[in-house]
C-alpha atoms as a PDB file:
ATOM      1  CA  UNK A   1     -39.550  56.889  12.190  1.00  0.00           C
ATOM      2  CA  UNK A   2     -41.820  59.926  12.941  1.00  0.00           C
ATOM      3  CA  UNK A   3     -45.001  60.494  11.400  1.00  0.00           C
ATOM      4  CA  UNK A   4     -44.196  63.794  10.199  1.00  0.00           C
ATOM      5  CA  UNK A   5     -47.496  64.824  11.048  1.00  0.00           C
ATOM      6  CA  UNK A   6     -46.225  65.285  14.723  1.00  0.00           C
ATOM      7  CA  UNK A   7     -44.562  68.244  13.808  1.00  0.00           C
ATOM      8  CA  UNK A   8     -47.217  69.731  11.591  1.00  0.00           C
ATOM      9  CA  UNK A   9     -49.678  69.296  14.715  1.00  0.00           C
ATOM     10  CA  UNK A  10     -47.371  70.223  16.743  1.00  0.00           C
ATOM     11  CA  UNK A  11     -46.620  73.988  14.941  1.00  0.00           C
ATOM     12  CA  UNK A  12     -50.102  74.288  15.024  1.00  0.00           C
ATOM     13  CA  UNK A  13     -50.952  73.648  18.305  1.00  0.00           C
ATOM     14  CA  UNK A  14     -48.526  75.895  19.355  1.00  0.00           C
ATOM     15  CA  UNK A  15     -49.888  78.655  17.231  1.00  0.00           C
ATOM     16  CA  UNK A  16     -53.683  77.423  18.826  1.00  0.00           C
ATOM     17  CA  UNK A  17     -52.879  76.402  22.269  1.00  0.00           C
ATOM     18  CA  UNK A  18     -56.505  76.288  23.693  1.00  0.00           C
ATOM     19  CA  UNK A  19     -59.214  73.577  24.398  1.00  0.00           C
ATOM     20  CA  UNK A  20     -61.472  74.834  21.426  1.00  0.00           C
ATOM     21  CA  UNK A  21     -58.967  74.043  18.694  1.00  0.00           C
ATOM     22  CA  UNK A  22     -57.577  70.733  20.980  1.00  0.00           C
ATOM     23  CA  UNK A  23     -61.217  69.614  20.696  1.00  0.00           C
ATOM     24  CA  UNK A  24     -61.572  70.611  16.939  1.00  0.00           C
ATOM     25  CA  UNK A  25     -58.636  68.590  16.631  1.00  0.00           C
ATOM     26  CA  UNK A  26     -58.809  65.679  19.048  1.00  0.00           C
ATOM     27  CA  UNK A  27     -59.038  62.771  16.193  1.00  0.00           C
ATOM     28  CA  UNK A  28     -55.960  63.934  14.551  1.00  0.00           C
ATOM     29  CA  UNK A  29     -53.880  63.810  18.155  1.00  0.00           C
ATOM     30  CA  UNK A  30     -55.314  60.890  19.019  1.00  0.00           C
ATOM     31  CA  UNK A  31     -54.143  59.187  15.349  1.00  0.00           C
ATOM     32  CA  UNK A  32     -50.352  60.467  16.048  1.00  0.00           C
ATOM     33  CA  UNK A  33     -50.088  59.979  19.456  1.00  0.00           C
ATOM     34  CA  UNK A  34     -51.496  55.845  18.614  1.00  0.00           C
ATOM     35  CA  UNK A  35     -48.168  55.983  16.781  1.00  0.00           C
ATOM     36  CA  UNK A  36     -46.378  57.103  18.854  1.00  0.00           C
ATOM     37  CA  UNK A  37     -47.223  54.838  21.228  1.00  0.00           C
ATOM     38  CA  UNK A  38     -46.109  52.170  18.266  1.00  0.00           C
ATOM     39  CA  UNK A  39     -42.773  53.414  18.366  1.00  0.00           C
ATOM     40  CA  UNK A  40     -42.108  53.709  21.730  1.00  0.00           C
ATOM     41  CA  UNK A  41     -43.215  49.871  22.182  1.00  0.00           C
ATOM     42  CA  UNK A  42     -40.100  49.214  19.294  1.00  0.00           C
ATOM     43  CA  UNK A  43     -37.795  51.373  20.991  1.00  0.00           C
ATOM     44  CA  UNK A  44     -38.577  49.495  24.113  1.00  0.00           C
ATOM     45  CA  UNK A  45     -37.838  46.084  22.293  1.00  0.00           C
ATOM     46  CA  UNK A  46     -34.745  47.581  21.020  1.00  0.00           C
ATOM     47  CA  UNK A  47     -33.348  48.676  24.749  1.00  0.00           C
ATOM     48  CA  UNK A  48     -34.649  45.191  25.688  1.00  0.00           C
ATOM     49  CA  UNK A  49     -31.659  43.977  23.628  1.00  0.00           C
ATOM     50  CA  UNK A  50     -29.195  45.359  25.916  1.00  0.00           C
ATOM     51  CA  UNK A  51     -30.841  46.969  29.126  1.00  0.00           C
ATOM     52  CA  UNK A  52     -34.324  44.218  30.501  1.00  0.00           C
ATOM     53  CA  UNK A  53     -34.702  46.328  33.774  1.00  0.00           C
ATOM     54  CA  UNK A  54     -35.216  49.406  32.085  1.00  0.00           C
ATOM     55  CA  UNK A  55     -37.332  47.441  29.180  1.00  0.00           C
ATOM     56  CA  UNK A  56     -39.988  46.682  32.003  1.00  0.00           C
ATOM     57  CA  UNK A  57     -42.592  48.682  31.053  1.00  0.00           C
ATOM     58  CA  UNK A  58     -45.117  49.567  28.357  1.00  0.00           C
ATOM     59  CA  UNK A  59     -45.407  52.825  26.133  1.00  0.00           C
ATOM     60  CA  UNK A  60     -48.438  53.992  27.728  1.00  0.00           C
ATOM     61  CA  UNK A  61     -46.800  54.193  30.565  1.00  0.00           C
ATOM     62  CA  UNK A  62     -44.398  55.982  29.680  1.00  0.00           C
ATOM     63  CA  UNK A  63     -45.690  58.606  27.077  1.00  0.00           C
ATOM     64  CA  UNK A  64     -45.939  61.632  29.219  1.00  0.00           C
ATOM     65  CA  UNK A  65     -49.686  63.989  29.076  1.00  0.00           C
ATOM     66  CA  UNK A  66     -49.749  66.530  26.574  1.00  0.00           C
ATOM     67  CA  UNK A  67     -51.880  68.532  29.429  1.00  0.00           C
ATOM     68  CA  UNK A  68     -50.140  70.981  31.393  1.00  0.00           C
ATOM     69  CA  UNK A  69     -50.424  70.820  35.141  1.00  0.00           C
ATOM     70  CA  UNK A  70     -51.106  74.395  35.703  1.00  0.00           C
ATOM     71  CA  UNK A  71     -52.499  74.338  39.230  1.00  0.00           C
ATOM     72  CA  UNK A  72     -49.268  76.007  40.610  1.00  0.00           C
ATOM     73  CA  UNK A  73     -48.040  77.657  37.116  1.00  0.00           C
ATOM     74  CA  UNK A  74     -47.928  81.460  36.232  1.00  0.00           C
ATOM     75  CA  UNK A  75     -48.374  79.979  32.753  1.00  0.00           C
ATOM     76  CA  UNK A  76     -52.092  78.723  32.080  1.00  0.00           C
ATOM     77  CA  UNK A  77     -51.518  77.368  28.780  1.00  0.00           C
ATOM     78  CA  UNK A  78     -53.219  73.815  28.852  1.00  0.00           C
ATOM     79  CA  UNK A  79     -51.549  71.955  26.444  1.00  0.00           C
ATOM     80  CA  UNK A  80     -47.763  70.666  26.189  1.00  0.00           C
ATOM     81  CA  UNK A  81     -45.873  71.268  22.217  1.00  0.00           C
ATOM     82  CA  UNK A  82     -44.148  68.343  22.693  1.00  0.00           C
ATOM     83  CA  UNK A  83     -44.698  64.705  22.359  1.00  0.00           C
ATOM     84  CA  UNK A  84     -42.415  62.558  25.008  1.00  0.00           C
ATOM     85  CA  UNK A  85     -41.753  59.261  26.761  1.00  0.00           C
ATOM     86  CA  UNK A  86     -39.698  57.817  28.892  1.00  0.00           C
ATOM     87  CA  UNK A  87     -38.428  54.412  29.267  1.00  0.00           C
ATOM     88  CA  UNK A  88     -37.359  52.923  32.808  1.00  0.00           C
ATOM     89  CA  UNK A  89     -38.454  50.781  35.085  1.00  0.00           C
ATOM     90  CA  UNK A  90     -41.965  51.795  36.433  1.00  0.00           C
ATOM     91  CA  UNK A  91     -42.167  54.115  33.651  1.00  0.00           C
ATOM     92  CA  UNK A  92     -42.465  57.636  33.357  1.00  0.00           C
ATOM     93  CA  UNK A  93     -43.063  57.552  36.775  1.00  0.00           C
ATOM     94  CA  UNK A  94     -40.610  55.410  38.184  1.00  0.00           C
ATOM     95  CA  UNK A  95     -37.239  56.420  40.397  1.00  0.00           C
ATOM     96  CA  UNK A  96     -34.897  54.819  38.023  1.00  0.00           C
ATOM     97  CA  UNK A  97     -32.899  56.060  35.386  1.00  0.00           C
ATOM     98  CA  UNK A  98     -33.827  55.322  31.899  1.00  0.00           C
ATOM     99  CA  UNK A  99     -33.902  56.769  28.379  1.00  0.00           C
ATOM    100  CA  UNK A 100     -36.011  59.262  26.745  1.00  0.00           C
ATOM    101  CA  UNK A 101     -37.406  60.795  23.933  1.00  0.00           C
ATOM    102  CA  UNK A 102     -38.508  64.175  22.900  1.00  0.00           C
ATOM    103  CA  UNK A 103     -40.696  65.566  20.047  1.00  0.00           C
ATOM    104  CA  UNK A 104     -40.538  69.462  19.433  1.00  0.00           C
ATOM    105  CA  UNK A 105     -40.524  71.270  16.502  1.00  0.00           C
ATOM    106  CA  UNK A 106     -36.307  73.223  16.866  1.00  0.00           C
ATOM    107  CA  UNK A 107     -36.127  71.776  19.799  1.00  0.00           C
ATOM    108  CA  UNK A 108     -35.913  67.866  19.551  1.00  0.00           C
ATOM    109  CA  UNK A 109     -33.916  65.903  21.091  1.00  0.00           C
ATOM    110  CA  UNK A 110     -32.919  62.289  23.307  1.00  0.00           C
ATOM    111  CA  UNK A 111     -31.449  62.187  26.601  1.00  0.00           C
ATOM    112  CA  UNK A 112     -31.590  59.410  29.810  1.00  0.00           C
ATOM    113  CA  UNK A 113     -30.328  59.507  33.793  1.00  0.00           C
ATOM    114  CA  UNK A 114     -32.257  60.727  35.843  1.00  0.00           C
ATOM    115  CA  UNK A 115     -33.940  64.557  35.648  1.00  0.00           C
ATOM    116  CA  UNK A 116     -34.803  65.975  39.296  1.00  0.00           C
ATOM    117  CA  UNK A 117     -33.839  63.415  41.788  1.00  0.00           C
ATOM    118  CA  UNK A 118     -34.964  63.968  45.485  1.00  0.00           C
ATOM    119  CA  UNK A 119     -32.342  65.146  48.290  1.00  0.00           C
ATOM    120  CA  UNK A 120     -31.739  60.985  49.242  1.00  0.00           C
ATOM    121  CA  UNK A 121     -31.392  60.322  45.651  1.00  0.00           C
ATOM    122  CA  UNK A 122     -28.615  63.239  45.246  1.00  0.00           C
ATOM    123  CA  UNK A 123     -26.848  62.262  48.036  1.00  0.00           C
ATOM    124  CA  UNK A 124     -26.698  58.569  47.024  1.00  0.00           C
ATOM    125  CA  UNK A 125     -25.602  59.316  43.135  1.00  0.00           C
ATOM    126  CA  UNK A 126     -22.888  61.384  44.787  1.00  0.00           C
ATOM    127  CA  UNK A 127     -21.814  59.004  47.077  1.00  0.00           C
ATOM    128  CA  UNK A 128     -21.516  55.877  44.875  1.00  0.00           C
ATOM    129  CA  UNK A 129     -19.251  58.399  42.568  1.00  0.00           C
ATOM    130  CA  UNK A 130     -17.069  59.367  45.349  1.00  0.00           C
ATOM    131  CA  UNK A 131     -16.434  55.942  46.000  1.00  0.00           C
ATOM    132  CA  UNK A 132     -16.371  54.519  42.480  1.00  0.00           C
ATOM    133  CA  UNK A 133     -14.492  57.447  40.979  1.00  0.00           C
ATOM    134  CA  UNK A 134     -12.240  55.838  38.265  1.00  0.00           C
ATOM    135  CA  UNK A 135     -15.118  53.520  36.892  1.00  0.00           C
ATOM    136  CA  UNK A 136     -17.876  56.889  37.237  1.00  0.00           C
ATOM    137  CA  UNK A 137     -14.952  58.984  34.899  1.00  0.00           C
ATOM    138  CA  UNK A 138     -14.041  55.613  32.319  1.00  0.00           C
ATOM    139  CA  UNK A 139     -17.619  55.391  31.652  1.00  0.00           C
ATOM    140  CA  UNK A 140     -18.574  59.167  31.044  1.00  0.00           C
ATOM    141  CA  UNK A 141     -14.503  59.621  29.149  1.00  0.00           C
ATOM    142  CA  UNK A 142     -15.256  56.911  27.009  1.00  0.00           C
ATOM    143  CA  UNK A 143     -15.098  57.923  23.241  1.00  0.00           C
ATOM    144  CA  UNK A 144     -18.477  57.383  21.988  1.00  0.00           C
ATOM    145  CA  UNK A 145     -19.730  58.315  24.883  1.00  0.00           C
ATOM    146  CA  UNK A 146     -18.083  61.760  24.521  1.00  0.00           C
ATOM    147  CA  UNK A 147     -19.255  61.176  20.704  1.00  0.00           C
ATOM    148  CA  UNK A 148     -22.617  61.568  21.744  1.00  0.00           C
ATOM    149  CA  UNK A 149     -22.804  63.869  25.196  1.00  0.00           C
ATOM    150  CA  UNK A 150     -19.873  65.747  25.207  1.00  0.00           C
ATOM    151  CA  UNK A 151     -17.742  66.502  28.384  1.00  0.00           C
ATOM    152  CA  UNK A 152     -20.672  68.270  30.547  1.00  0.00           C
ATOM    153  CA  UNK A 153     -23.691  66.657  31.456  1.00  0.00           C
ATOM    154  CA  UNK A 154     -27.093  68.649  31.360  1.00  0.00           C
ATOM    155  CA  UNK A 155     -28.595  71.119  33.895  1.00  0.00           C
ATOM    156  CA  UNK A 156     -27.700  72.934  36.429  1.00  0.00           C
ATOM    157  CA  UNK A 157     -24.091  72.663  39.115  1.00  0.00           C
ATOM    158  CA  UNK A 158     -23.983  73.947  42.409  1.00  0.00           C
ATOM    159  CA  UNK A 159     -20.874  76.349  42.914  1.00  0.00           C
ATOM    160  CA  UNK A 160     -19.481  74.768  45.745  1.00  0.00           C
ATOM    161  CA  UNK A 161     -18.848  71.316  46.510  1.00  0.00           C
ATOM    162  CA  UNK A 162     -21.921  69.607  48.046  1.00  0.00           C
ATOM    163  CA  UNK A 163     -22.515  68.877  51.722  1.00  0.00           C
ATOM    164  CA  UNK A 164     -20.575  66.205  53.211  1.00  0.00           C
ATOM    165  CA  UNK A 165     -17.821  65.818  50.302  1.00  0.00           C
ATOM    166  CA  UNK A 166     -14.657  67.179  50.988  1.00  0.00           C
ATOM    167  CA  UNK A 167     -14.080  70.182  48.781  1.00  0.00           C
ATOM    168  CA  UNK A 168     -10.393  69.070  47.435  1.00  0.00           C
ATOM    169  CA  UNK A 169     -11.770  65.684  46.272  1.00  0.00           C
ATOM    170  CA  UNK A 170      -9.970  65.822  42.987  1.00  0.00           C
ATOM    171  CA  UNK A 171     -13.162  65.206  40.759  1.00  0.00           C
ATOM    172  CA  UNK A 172     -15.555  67.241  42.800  1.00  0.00           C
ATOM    173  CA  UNK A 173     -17.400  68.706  39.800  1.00  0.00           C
ATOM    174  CA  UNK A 174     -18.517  65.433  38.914  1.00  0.00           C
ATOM    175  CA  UNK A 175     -20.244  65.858  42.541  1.00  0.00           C
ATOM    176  CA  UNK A 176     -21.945  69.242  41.469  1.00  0.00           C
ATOM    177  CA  UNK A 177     -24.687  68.629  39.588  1.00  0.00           C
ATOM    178  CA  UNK A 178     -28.468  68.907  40.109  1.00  0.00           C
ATOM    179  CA  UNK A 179     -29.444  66.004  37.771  1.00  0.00           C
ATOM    180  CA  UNK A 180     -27.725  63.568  36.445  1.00  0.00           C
ATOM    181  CA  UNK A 181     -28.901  64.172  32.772  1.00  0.00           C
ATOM    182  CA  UNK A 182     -27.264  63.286  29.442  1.00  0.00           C
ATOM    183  CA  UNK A 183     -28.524  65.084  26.607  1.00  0.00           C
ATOM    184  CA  UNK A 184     -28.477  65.397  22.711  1.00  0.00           C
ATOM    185  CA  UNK A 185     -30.176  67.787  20.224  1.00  0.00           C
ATOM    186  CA  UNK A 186     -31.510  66.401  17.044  1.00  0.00           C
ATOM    187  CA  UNK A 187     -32.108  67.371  14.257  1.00  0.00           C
ATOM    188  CA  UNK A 188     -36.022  67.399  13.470  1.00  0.00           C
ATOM    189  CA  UNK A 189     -35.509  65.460  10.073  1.00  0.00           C
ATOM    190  CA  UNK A 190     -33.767  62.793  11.446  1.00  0.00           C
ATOM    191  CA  UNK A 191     -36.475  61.834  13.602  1.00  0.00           C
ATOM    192  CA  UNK A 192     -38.671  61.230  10.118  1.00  0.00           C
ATOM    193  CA  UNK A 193     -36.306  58.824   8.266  1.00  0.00           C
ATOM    194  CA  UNK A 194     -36.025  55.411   8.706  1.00  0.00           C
ATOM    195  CA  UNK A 195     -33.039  55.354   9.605  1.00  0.00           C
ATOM    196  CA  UNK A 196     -34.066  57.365  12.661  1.00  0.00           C
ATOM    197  CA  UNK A 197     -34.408  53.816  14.830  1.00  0.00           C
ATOM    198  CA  UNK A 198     -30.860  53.761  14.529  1.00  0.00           C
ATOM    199  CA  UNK A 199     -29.625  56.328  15.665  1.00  0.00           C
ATOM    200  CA  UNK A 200     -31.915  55.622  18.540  1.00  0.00           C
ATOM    201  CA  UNK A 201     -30.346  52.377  19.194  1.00  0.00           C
ATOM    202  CA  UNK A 202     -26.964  53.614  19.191  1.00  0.00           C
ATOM    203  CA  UNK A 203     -27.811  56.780  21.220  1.00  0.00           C
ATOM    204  CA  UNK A 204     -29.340  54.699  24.087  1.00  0.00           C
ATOM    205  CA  UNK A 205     -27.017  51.877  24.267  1.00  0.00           C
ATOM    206  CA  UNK A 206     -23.968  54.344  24.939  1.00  0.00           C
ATOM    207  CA  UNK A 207     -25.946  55.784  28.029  1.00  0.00           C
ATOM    208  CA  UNK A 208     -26.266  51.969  29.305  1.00  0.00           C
ATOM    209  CA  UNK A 209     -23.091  52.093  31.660  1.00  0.00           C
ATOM    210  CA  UNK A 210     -23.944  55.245  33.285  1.00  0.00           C
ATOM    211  CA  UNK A 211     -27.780  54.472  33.612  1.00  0.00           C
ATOM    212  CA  UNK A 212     -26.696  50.741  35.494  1.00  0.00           C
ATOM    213  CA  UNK A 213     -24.374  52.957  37.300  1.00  0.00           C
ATOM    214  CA  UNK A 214     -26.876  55.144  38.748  1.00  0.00           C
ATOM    215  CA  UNK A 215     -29.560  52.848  39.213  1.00  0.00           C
ATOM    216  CA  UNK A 216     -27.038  50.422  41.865  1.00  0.00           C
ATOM    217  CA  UNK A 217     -26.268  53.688  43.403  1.00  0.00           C
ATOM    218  CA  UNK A 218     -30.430  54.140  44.496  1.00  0.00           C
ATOM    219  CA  UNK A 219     -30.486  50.144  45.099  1.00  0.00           C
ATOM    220  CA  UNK A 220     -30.427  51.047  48.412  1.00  0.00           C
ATOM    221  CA  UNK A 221     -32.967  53.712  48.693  1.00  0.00           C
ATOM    222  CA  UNK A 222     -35.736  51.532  46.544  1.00  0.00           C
ATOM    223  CA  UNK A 223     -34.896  48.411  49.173  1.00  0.00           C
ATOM    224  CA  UNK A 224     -36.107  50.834  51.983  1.00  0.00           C
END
């Protein structure tokens, strides 16, 4: 579970979102984000159970800043309102896809693929679904699956087919998208109940078969 605490700091940050109160306030952050850091280290033992590539990493590295790069941002507020991690191989920095976890006060929520691949890593997610289309659409048509993510995955589509796929391939809006993204909203109580580890568990092991799908599909890429 959450130290509800997060969310507390996290309203008030918001509210307060300048070094003087960060400073003021440094102790408490540091406090929360030590347990968060806890957490993440179970949820890593608990993807361990069922996914070891992704498990190869620690939580510190993958528990994201809460400073703001603002070098190239119109928006100079320094500090992030969320806490998140995420787990994969090589951690938050690392190419492969993985599983992750966001803290936000209305806006919480866990998700996993892979946000923002590169051009090469576009092309070779598309390609391997192209190929592998009837095991791509049995893993994402699957009924927990759909339980959990629904029929679209997140972000953005382009409104054509993509370059070098031929526009009448029957699935070609599986070959569309800009990330490859699954996504779920949750409720910010749940994340402060026990019970929350569950649904955790259960959350991340239905995006297994599409994570292992689009991590062979960048074997390739990582070998180079």
């Amino acid at each position: 579970m959450i130290n509800p605490a997060v969310f507390k700091f996290l309203k008030e940050l918001k509210v307060n979102n300048h070094k003087e109160w960060f400073d003021a306030n440094r102790s408490s952050y540091n406090d929360l984000r030590k347990e968060f850091e806890e957490f993440i280290n179970v949820v890593i033992g608990e993807i361990a159970l069922f996914d070891s590539e992704a498990a190869k990493t620690t939580a510190k590295a993958s528990i994201f800043r809460i400073n703001r790069d603002i070098r190239f941002s119109n928006d100079k507020l320094p500090y992030k309102t969320n806490f998140g991690a995420f787990i994969a191989q090589g951690g938050r920095k690392g190419m492969n896809a993985g599983y992750y976890i966001h803290i936000e006060p209305g806006e919480c929520f866990l998700a996993g693929g892979i946000y923002m691949p590169s051009g090469p890593m576009l092309k070779a997610i598309r390609t391997e679904i192209y190929e592998n289309m009837e095991e791509f659409e049995q893993i994402v048509s699957a009924p927990a699956f759909l339980k959990h993510f629904g029929k679209e995955m997140w972000g953005e589509k382009l409104k054509t087919a993509p370059k070098g796929f031929p526009k009448d391939f029957i699935k070609i809006e599986y070959l569309k998208y800009k990330h490859y993204t699954l996504f779920k909203k949750e409720p910010d109580n749940i994340y402060v109940k026990p019970s929350f580890i569950n649904e955790v568990r259960e959350v991340f092991l239905e995006m297994r078969q599409f994570n292992k799908f689009l991590n062979r599909s960048l074997e390739n890429l990582q070998s180079n």
